[in-house]
Protein backbone atom coordinates (compact mmCIF):
# COMPACT_ATOMS: atom_id res chain seq x y z
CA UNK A 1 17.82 2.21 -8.49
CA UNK A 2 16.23 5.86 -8.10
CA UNK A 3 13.34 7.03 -10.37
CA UNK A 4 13.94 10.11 -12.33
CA UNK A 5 11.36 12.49 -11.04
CA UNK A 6 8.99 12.73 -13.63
CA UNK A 7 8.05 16.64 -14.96
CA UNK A 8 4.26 15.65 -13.74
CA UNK A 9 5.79 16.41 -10.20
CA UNK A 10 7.95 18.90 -11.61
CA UNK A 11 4.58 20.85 -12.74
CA UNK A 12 2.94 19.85 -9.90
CA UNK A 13 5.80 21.42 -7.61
CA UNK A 14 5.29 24.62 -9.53
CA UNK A 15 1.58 25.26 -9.90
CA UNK A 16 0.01 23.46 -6.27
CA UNK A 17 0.61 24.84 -3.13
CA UNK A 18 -1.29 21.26 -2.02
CA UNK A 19 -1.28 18.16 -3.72
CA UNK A 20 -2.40 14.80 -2.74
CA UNK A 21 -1.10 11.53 -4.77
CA UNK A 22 -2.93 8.66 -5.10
CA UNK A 23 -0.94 5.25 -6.61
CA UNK A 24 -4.04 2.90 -6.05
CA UNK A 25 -2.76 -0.27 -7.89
CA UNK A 26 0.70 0.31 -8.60
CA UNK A 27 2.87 -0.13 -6.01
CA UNK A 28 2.39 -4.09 -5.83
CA UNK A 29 4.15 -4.02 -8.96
CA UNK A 30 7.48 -2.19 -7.93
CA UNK A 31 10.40 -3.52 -5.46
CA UNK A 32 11.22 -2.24 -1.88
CA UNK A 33 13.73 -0.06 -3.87
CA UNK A 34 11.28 1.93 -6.65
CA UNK A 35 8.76 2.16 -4.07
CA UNK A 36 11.46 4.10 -1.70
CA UNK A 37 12.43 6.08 -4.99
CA UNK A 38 9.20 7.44 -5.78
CA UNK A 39 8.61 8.06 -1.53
CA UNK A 40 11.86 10.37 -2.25
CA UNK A 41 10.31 11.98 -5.21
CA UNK A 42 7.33 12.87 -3.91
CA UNK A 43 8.39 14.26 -0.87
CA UNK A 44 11.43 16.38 -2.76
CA UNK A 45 7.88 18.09 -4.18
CA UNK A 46 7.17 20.66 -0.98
CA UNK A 47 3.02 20.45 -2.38
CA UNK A 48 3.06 17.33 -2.03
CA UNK A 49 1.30 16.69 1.36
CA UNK A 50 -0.69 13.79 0.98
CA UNK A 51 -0.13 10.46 -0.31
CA UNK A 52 -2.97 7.50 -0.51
CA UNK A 53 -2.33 3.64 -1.69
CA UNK A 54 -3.41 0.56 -1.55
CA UNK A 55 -0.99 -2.03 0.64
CA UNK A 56 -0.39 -5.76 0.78
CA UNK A 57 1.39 -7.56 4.08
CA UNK A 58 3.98 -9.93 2.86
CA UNK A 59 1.36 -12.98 3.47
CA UNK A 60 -0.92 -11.41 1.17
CA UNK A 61 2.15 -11.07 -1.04
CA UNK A 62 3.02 -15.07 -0.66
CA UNK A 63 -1.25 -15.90 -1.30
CA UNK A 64 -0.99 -13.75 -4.67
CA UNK A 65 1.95 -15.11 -5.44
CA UNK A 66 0.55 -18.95 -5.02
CA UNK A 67 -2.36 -18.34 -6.85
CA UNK A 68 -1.51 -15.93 -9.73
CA UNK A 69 2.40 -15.98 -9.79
CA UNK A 70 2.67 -17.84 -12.92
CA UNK A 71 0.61 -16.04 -15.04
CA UNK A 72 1.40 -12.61 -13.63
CA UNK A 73 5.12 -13.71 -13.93
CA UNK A 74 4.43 -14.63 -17.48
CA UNK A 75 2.78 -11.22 -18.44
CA UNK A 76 6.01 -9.24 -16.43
CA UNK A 77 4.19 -7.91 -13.83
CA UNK A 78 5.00 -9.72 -10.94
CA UNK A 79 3.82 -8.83 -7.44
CA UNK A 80 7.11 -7.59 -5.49
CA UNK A 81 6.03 -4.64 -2.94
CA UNK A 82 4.62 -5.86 0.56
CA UNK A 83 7.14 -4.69 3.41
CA UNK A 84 6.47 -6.29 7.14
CA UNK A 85 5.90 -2.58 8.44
CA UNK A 86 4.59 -0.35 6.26
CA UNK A 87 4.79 2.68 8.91
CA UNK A 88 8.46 1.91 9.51
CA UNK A 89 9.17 1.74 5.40
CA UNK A 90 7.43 5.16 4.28
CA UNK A 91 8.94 6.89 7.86
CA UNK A 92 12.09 6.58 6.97
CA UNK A 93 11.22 7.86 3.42
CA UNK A 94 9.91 10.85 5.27
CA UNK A 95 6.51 10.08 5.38
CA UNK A 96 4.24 9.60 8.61
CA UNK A 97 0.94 6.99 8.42
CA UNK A 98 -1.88 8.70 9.42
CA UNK A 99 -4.49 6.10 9.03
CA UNK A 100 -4.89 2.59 7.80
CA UNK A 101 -8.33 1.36 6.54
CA UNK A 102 -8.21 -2.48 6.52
CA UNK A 103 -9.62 -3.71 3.23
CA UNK A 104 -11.24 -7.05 4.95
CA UNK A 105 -12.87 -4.13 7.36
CA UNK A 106 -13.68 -1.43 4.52
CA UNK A 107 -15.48 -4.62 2.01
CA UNK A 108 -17.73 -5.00 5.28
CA UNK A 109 -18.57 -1.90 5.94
CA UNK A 110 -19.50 -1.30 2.68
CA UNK A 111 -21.55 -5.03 2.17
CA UNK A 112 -18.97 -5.89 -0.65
CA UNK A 113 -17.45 -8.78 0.71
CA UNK A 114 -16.16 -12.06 -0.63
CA UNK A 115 -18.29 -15.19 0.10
CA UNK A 116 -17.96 -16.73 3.13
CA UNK A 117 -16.05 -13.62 4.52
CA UNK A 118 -18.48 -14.55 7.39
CA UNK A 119 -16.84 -17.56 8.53
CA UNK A 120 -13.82 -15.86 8.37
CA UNK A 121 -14.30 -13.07 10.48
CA UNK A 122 -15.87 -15.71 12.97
CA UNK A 123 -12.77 -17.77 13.11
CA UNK A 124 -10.66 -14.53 13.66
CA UNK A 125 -12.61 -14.11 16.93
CA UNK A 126 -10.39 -16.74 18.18
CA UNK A 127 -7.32 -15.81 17.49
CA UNK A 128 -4.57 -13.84 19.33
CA UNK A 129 -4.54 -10.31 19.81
CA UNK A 130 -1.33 -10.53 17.14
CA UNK A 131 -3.13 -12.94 14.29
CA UNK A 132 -5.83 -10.34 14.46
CA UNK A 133 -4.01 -7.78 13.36
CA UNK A 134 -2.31 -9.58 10.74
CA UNK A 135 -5.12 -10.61 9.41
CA UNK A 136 -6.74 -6.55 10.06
CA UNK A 137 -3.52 -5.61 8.21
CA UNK A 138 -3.88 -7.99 5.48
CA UNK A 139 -4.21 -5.82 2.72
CA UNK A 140 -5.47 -1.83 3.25
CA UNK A 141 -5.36 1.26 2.14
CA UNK A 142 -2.97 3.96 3.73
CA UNK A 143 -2.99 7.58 3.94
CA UNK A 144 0.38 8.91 4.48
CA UNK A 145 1.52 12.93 5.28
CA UNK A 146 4.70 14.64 4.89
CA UNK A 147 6.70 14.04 7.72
């Protein structure tokens, strides 16, 4: 299924010679195939340079789903979007990760943590080199450019 490109990127297209797009909170909410559909639109738009969201691993995607499937489900918003490599997904969409902030890292940095986080990032001392970067990759933020 391809998104019609909406005329907010058709104006943007003709009035930015640099845009930056920012889908905080939305792409959860859309399947591998809308997500790839809007990656299209916004890179048909030349401005477009910059694109920012907020990303979920699939295991993030399967805790969500555990603990507010149901009702989520019930209102018709399910969580969908998580791919296994977000770098691989949006490259092939024609767009290049330039940085990943993890969201467990960001939460600390900023003292806004969960409870308990503590014991968590003590137990993911002993780990593998791979389960910590799961668990780094989580959930994140991502900053992608126009490849």
């Amino acid at each position: 299924m391809r998104l019609r490109e909406p005329e907010v990127l058709r104006r943007v297209g003709g009035v930015s010679r640099t845009a930056l797009v920012v889908t905080e909170g939305l792409l959860v909410y859309l399947g591998d195939e809308k997500v790839a559909s809007l990656a299209r639109a916004l890179h048909h738009v030349p401005s477009i340079k910059w694109w920012i969201s907020d990303i979920g691993s699939p295991r993030l995607l399967e805790i969500l789903n555990k603990q507010w499937g149901k009702a989520v489900a019930a209102g018709n918003a399910p969580f969908l979007f998580a791919p296994a490599d977000s770098p691989a997904f949006f490259a092939r969409l024609g767009w290049r990760e330039i940085e990943f902030r993890s969201g467990l890292e960001e939460a600390h940095r900023l003292k806004r943590e969960m409870p308990m986080m503590w014991l968590w990032r003590f137990l993911g001392r002993f780990g593998s080199p791979q389960k910590r970067e799961e668990f780094r990759r989580l959930s994140g933020y991502i900053l992608l450019e126009r490849a």
